[in-house]
N, C-alpha and C. Protein backbone atom coordinates (compact mmCIF):
# COMPACT_ATOMS: atom_id res chain seq x y z
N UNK A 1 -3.40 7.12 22.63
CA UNK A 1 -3.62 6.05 21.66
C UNK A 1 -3.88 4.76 22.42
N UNK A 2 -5.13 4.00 21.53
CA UNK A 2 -5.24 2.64 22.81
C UNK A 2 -5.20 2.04 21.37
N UNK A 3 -4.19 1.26 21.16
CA UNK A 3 -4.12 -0.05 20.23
C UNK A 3 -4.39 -1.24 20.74
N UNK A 4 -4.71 -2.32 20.20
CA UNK A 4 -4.91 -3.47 20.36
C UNK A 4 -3.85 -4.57 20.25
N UNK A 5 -3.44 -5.37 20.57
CA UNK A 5 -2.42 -6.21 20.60
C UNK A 5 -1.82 -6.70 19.13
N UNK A 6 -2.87 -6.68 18.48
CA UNK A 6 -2.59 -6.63 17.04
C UNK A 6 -1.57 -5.88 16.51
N UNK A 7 -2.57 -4.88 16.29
CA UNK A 7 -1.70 -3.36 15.73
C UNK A 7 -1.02 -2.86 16.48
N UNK A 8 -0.38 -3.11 17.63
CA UNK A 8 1.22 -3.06 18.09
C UNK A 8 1.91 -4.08 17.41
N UNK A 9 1.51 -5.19 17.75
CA UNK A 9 2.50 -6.39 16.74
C UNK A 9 2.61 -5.75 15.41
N UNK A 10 1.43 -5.42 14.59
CA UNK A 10 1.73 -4.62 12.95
C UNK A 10 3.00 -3.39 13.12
N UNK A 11 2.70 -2.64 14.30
CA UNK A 11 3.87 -1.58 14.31
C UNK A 11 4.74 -2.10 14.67
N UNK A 12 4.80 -3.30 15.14
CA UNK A 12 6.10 -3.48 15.92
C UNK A 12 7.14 -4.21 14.58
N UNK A 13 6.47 -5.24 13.71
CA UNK A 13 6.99 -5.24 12.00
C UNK A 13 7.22 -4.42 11.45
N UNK A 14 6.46 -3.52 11.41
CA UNK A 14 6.86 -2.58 10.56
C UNK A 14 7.79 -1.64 10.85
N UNK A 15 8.29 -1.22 12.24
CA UNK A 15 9.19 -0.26 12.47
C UNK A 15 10.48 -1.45 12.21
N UNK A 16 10.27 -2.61 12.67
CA UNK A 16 11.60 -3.09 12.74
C UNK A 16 11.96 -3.02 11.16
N UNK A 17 11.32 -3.23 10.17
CA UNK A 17 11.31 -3.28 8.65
C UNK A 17 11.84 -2.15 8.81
N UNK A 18 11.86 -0.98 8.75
CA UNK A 18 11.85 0.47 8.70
C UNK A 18 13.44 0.44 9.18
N UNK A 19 13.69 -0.16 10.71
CA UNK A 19 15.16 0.20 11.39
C UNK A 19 16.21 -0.63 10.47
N UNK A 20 15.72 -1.63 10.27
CA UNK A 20 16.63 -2.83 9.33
C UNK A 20 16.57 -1.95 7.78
N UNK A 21 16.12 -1.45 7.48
CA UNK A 21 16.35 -1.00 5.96
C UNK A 21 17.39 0.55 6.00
N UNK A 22 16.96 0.83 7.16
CA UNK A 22 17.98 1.95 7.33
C UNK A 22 19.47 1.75 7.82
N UNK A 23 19.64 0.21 7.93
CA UNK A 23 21.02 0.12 8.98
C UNK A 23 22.10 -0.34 7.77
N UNK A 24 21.29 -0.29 6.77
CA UNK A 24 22.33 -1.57 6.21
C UNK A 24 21.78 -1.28 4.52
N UNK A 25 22.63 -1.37 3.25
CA UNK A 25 22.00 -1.05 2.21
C UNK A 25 21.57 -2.57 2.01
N UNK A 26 20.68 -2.14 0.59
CA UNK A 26 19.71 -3.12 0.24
C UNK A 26 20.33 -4.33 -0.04
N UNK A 27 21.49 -4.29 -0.59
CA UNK A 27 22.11 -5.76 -0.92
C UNK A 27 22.58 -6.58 0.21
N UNK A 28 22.43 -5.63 1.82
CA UNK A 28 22.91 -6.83 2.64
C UNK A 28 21.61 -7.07 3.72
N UNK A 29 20.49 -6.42 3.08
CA UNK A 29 19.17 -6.61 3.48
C UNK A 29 18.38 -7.29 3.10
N UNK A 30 16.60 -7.75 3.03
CA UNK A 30 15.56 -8.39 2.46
C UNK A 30 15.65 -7.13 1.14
N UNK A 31 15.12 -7.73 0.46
CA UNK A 31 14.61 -6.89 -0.50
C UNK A 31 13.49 -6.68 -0.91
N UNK A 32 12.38 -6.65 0.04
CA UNK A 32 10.71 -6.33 -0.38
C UNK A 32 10.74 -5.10 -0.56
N UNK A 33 11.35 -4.21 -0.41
CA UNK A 33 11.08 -2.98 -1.09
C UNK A 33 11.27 -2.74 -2.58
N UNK A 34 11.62 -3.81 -3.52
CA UNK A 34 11.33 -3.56 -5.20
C UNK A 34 10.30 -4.11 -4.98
N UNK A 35 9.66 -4.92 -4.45
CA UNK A 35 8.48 -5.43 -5.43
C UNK A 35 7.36 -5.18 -5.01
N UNK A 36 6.23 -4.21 -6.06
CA UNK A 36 5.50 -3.34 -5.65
C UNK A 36 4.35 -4.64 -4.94
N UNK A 37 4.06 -5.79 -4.93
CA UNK A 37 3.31 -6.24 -3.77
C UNK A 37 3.59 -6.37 -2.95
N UNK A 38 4.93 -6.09 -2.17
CA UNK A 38 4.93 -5.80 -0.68
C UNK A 38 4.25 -4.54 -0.73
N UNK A 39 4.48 -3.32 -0.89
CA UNK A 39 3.80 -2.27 -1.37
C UNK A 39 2.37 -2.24 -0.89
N UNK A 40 1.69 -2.75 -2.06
CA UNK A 40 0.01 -2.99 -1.85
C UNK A 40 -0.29 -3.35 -0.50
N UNK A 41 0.41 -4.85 -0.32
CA UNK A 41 -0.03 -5.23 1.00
C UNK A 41 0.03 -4.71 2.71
N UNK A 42 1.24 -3.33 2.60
CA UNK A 42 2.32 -3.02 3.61
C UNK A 42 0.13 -2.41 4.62
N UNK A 43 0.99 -2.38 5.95
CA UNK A 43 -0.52 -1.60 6.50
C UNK A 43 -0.46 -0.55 6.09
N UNK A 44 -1.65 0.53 6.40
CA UNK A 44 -1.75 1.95 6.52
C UNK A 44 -1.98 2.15 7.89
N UNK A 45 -2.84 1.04 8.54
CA UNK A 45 -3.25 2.04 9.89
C UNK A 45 -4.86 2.77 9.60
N UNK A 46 -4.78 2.74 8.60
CA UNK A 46 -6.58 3.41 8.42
C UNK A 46 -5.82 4.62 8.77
N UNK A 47 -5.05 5.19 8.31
CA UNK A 47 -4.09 6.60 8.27
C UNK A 47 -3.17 7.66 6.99
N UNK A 48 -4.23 8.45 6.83
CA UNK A 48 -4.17 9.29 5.90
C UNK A 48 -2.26 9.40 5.08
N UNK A 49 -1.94 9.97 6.37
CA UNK A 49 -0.16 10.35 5.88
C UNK A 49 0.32 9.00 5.94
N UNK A 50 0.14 7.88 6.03
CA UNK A 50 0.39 6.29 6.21
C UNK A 50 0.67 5.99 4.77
N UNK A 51 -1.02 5.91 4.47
CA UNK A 51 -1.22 5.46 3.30
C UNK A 51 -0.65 6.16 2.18
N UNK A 52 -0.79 7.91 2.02
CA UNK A 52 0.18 8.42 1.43
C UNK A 52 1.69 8.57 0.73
N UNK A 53 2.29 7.91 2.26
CA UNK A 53 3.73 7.56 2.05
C UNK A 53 4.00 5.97 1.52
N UNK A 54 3.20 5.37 1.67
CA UNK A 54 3.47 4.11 1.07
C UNK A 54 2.57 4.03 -0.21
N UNK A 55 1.75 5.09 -0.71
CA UNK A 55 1.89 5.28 -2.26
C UNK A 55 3.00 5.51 -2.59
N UNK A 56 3.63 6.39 -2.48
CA UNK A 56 5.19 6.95 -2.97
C UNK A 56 6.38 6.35 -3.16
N UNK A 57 6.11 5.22 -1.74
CA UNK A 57 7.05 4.13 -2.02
C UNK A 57 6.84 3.13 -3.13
N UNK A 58 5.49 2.47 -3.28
CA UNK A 58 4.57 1.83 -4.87
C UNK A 58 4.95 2.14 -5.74
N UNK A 59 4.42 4.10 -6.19
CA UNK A 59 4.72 4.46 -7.17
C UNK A 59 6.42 4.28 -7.40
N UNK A 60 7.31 3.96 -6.69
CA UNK A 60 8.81 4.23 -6.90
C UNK A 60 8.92 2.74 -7.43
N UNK A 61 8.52 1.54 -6.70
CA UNK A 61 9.01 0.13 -7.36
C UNK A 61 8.38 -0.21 -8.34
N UNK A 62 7.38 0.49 -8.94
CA UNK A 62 6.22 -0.10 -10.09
C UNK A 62 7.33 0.75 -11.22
N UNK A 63 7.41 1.76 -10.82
CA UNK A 63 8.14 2.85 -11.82
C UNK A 63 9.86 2.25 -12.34
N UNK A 64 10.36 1.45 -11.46
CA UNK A 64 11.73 1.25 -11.31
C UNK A 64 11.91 -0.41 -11.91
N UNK A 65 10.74 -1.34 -11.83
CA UNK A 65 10.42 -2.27 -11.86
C UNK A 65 10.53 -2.11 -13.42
N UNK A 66 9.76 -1.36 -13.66
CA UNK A 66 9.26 -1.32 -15.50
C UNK A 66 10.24 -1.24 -16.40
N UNK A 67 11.45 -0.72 -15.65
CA UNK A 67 12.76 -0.41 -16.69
C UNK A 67 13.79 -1.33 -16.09
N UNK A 68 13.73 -1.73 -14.80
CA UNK A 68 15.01 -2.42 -14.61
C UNK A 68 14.77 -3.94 -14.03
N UNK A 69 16.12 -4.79 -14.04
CA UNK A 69 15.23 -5.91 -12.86
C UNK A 69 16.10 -5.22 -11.63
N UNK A 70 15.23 -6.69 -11.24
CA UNK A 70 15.29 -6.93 -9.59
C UNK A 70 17.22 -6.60 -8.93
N UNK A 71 18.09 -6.76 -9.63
CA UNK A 71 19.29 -7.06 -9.34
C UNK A 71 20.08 -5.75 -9.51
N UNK A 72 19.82 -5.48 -10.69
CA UNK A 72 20.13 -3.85 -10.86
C UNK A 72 19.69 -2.90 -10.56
N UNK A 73 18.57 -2.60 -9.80
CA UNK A 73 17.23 -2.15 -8.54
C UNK A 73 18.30 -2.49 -7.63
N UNK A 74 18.21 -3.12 -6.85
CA UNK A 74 19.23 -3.57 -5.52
C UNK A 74 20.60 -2.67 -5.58
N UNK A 75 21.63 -3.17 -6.61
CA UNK A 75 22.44 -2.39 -6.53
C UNK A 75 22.34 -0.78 -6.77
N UNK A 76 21.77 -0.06 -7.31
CA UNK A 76 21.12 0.99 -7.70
C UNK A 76 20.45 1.59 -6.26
N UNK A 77 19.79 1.06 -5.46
CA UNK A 77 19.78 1.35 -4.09
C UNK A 77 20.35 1.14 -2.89
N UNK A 78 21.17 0.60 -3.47
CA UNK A 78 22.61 0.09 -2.17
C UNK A 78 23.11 1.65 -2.34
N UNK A 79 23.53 1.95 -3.63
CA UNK A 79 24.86 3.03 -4.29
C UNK A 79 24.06 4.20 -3.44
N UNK A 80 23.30 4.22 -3.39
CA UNK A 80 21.90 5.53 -3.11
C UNK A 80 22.18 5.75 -1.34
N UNK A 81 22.39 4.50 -0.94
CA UNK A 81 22.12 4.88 0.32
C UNK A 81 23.67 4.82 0.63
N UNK A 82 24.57 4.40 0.33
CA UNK A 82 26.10 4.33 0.38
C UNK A 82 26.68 6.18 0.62
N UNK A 83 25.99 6.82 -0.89
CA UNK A 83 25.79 8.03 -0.84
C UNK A 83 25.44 8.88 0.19
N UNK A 84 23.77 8.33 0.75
CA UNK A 84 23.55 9.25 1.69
C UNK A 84 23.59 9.15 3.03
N UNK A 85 23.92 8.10 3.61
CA UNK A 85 24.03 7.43 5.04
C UNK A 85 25.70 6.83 5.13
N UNK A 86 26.53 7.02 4.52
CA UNK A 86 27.71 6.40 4.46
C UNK A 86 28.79 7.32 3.80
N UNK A 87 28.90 7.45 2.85
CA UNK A 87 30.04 8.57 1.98
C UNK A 87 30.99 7.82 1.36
N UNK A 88 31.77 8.07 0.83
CA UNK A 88 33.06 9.24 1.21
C UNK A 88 32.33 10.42 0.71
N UNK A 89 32.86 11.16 1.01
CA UNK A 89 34.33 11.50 2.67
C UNK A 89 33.22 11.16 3.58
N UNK A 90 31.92 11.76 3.39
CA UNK A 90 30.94 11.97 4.78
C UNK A 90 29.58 11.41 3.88
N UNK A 91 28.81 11.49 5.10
CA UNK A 91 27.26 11.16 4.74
C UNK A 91 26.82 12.59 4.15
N UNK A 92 25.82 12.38 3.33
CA UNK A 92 25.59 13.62 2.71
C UNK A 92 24.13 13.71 3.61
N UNK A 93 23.90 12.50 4.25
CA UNK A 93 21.86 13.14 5.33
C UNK A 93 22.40 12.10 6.26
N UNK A 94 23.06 12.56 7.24
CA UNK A 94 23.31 12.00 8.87
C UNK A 94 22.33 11.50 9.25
N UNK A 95 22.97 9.56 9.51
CA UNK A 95 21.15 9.35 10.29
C UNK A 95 21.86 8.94 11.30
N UNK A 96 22.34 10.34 12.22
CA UNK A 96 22.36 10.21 13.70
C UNK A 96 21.71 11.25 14.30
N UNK A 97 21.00 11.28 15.62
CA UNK A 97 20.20 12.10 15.82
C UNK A 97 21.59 13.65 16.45
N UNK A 98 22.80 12.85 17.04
CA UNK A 98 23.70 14.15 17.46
C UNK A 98 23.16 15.00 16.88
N UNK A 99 23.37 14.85 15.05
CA UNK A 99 23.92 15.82 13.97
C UNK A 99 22.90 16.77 13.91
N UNK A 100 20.95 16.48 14.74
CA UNK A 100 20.03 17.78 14.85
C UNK A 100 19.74 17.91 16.23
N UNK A 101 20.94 17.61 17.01
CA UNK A 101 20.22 18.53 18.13
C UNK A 101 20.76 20.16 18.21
N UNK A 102 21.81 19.94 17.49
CA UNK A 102 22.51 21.41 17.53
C UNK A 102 22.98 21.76 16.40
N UNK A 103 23.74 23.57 16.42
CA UNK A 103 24.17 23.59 14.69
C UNK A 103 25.50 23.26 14.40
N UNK A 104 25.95 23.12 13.35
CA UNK A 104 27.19 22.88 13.10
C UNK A 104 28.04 21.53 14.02
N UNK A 105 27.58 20.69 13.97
CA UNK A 105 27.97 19.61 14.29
C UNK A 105 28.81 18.61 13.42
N UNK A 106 29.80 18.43 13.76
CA UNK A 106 30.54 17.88 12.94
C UNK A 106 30.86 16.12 13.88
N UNK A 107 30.44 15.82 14.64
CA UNK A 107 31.04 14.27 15.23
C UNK A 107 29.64 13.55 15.53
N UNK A 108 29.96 12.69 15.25
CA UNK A 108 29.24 11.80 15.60
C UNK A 108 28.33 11.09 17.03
N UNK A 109 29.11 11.36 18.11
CA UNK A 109 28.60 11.04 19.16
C UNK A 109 28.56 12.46 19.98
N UNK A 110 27.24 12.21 20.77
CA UNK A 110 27.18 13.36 21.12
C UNK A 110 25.59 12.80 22.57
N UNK A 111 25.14 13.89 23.14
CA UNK A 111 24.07 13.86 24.25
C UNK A 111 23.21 12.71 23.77
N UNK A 112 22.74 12.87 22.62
CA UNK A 112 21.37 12.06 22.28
C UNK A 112 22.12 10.08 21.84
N UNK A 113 23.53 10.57 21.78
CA UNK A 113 24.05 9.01 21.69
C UNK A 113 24.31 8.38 23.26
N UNK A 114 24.89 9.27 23.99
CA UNK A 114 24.42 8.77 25.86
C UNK A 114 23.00 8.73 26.12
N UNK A 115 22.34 9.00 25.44
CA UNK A 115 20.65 9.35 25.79
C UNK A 115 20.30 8.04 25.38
N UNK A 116 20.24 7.01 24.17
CA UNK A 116 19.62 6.14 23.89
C UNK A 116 20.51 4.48 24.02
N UNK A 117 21.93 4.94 24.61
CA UNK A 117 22.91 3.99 25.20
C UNK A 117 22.10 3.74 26.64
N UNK A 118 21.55 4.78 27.29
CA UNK A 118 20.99 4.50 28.18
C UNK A 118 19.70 3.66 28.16
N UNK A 119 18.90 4.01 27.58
CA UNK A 119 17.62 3.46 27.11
C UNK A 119 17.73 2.09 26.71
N UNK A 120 18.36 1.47 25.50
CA UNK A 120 18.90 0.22 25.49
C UNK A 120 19.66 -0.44 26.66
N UNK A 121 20.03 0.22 27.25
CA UNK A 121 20.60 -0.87 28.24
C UNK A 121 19.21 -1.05 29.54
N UNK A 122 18.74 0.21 29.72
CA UNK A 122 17.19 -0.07 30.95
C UNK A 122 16.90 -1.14 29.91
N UNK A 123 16.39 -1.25 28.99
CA UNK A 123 15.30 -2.25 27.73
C UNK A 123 16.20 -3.65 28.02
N UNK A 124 17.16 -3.91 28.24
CA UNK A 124 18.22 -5.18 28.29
C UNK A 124 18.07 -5.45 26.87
N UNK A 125 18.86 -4.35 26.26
CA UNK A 125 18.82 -4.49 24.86
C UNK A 125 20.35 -4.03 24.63
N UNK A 126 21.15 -4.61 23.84
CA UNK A 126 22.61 -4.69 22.86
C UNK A 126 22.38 -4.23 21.84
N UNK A 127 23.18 -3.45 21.12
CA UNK A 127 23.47 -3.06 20.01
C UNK A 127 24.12 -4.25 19.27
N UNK A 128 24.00 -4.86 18.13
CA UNK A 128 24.85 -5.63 17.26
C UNK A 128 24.44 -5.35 16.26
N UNK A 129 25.32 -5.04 15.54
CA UNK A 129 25.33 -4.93 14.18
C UNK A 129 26.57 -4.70 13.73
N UNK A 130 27.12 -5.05 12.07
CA UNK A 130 28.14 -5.23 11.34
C UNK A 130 28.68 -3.83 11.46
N UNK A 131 27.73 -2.49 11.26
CA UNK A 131 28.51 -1.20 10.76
C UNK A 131 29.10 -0.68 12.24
N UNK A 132 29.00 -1.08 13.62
CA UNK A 132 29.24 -0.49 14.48
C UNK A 132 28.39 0.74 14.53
N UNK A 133 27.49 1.29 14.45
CA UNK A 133 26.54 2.26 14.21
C UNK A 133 26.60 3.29 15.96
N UNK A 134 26.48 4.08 15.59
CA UNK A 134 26.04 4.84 17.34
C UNK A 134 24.69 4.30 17.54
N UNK A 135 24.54 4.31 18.73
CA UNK A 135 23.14 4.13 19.24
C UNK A 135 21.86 4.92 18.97
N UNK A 136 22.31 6.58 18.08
CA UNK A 136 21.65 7.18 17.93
C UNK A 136 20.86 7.26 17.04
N UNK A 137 21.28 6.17 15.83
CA UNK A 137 21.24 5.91 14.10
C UNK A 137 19.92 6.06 14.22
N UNK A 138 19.33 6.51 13.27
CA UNK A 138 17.93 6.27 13.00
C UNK A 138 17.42 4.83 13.06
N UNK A 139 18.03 3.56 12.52
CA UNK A 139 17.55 2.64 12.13
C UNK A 139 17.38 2.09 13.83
N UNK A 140 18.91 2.50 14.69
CA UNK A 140 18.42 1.93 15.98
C UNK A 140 17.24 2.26 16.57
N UNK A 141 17.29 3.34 16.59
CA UNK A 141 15.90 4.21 17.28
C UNK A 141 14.69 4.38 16.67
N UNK A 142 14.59 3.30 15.40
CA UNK A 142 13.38 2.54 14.99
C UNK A 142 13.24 1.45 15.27
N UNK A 143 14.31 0.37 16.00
CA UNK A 143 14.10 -0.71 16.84
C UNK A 143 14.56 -1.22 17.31
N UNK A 144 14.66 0.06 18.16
CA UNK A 144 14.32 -0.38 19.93
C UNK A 144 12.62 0.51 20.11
N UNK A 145 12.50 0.72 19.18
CA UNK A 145 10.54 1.35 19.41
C UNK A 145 10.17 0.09 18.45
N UNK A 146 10.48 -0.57 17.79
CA UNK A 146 9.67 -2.06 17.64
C UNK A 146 9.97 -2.90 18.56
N UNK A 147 10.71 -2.96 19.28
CA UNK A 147 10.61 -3.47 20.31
C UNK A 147 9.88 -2.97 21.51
N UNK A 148 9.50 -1.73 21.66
CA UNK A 148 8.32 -1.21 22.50
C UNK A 148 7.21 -1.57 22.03
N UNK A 149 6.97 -1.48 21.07
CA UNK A 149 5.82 -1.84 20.18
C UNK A 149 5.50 -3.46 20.31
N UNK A 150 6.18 -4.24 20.59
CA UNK A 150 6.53 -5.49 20.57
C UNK A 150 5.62 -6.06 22.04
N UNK A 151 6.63 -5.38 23.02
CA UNK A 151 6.12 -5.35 24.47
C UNK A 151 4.64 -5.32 24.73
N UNK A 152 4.03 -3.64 24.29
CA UNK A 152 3.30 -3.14 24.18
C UNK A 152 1.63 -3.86 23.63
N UNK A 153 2.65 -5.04 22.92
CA UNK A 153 1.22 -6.02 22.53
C UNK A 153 0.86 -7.16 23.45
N UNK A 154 1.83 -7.31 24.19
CA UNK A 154 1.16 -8.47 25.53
C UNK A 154 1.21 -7.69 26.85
N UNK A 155 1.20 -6.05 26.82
CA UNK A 155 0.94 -5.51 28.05
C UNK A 155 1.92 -4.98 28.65
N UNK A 156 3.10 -5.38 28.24
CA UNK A 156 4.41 -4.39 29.11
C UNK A 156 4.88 -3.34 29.04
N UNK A 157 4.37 -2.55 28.44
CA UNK A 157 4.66 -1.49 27.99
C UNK A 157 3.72 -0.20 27.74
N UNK A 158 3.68 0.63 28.04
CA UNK A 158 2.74 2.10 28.18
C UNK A 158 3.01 2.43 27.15
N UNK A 159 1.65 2.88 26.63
CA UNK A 159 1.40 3.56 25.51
C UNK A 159 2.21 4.54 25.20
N UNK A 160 1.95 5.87 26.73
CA UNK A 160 2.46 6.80 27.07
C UNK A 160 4.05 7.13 27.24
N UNK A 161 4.53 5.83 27.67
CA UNK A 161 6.22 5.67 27.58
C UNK A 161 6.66 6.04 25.87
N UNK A 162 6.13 4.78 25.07
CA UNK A 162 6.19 4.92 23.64
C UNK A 162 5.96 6.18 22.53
N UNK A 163 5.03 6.68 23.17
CA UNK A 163 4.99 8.29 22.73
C UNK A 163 5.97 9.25 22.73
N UNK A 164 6.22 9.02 24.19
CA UNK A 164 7.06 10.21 24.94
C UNK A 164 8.53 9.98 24.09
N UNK A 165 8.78 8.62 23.52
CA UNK A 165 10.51 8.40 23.60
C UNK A 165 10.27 8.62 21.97
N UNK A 166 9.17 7.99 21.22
CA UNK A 166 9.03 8.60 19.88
C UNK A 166 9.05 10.41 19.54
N UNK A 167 7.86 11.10 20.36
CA UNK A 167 8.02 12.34 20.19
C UNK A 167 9.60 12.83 20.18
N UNK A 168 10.26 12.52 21.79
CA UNK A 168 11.71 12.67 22.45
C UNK A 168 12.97 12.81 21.45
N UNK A 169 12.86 11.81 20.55
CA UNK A 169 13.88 11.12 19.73
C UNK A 169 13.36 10.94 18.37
N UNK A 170 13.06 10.12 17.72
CA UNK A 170 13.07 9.37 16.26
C UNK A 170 11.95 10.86 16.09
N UNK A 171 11.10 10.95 16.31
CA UNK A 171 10.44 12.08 15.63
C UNK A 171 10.68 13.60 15.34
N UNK A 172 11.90 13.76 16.53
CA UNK A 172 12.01 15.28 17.01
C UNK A 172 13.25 15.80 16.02
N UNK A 173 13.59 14.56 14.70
CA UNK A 173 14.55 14.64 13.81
C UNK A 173 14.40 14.17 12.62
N UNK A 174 13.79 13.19 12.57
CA UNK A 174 13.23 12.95 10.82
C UNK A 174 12.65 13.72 10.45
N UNK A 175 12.02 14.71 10.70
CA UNK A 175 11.95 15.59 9.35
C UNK A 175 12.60 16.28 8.64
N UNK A 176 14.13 16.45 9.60
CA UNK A 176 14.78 17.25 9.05
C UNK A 176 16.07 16.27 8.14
N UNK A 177 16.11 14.88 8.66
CA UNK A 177 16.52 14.03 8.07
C UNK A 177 15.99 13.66 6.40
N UNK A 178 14.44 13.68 6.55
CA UNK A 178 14.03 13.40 5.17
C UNK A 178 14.42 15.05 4.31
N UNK A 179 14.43 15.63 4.68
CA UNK A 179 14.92 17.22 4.21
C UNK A 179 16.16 17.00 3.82
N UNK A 180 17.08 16.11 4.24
CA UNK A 180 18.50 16.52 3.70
C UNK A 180 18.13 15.34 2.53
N UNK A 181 17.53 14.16 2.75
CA UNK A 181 17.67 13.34 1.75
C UNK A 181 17.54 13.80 0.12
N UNK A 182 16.08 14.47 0.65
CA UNK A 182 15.31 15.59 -0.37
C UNK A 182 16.30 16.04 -1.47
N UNK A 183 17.26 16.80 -0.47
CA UNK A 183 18.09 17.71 -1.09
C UNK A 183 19.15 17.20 -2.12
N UNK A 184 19.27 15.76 -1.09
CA UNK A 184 20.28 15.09 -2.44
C UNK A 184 19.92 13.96 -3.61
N UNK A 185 18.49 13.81 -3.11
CA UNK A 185 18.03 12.66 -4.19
C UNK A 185 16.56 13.34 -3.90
N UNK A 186 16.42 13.40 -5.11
CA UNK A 186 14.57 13.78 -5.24
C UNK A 186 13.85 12.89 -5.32
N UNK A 187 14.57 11.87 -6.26
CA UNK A 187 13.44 10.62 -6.50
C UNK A 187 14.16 9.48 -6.25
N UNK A 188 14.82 9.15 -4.94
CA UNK A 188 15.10 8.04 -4.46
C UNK A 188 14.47 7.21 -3.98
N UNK A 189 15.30 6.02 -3.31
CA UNK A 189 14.08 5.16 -2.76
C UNK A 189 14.49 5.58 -1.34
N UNK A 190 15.08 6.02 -0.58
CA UNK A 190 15.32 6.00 0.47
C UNK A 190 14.12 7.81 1.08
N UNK A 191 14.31 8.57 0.24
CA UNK A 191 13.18 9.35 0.37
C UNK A 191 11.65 8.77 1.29
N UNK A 192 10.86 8.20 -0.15
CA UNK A 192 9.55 7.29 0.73
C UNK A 192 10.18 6.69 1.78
N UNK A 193 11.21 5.60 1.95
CA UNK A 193 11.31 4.87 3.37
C UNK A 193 10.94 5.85 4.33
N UNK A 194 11.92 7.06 4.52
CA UNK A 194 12.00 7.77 5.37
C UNK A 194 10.91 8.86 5.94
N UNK A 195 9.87 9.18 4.60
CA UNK A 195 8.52 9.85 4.71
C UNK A 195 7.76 8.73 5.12
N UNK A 196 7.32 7.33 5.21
CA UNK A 196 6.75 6.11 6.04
C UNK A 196 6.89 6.38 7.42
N UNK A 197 8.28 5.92 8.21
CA UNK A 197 8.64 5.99 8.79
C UNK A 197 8.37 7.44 9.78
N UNK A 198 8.61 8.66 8.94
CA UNK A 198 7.83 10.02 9.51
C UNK A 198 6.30 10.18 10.00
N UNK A 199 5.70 9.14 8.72
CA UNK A 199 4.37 9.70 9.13
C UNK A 199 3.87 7.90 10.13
N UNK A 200 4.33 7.77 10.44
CA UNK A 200 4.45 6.55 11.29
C UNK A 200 4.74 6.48 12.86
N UNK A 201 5.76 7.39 13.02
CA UNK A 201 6.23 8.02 14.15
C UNK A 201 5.21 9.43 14.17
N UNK A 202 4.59 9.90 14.05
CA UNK A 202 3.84 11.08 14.09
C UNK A 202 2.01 10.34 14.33
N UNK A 203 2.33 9.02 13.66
CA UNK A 203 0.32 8.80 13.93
C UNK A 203 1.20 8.50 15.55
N UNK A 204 2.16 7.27 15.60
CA UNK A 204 2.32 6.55 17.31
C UNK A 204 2.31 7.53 18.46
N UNK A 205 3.18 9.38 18.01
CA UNK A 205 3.21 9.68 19.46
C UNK A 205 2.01 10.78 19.28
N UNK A 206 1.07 11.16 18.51
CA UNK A 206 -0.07 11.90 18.64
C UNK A 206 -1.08 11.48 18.16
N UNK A 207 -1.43 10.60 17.53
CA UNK A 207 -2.62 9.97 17.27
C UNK A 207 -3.64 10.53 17.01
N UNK A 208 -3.16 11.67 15.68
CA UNK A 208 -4.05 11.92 15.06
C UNK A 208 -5.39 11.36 14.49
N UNK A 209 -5.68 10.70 14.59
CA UNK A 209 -7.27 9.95 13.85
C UNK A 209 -7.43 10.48 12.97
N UNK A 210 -6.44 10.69 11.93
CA UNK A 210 -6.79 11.12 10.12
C UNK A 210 -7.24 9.40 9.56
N UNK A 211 -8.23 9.12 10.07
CA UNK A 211 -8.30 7.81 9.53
C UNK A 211 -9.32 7.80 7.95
N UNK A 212 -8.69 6.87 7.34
CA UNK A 212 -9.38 7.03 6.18
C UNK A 212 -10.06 4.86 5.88
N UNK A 213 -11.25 5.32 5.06
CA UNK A 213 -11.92 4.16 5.00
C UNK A 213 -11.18 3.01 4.40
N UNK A 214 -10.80 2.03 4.80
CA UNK A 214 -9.83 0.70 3.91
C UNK A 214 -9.80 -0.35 5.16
């Protein structure tokens, strides 16, 4: 993939959008995800499964919009993700990568949480955040790759590095992440986030050229 300084800066927003919506529910986040003109405007990439997944996300705030407001939307997707990234007792769709490298995993820290403790610290990058999160969370390991992405637009950074740690990590598990979501909410909002985000991490480390005209 040879991007332009641009469209690393676009990925490099947009994953961080992506890591920040996953770290934290909607009420202690932005909230452009109700209102279907963030939606319209979000990129595609001139990318088939792009554009796809951020129909799905549209169709969800146009659809959710029509019956509810803005406030009861928010809480309504806080409760959603409380559910599936938080619990009680447990998360019902683990967004740590431990929980798919192996079966029956029951803890939280594990190889792939020394794996990206490492990585953040080469990057001279800290973890902060309120939930104490492992390093492995999905939302981290969507940015600290906006922050590659970031780099990557004034030159510091290899394409090829960015691939390798996307394929490595954030990709080699969201699918099976959006699979558990699946299972417990069909028509959530956290579903589309997480199919974005999939087919997002899949154009960055193979670069398919499903490009479509827009």
């Amino acid at each position: 993939m040879n991007y332009n300084s641009q469209t690393w800066t676009e990925l490099s927003q947009t994953f961080a959008f992506l890591g920040n919506s996953l770290l934290a529910p909607m009420s202690q986040t932005e909230r452009h995800g109700v209102d279907p003109s963030f939606w319209r405007e979000f990129p595609n990439f001139k990318n088939k499964a792009v554009a796809t997944a951020i129909s799905h996300c549209l169709a969800y705030a146009e659809n959710k919009r029509a019956i509810m407001n803005e406030d009861d939307l928010v809480r309504e997707i806080s409760v959603e993700y409380t559910h599936l990234f938080v619990g009680p007792p447990h998360p019902s769709a683990a967004p740590w990568e431990t929980f798919y490298r192996g079966e029956s995993v029951s803890i939280g820290f594990g190889e792939a949480t020394f794996e990206m403790q490492r990585l953040l610290r080469e990057a001279g990058l800290q973890i902060s955040n309120d939930n104490n999160q492992y390093a492995d969370h999905i939302g981290i390991e969507l940015l600290y790759l906006a922050t590659l992405c970031e780099r990557a637009s004034h030159g510091e950074q290899s394409s090829t590095d960015i691939a390798t740690f996307t394929s490595e990590h954030p990709l080699s598990w969201i699918g099976a992440l959006e699979q558990c979501i699946y299972d417990e909410c069909t028509d959530g909002y956290y579903q589309g986030v997480v199919k974005l985000a999939g087919a997002l991490l899949s154009m960055v480390a193979h670069d398919p050229r499903e490009h479509i005209d827009k």
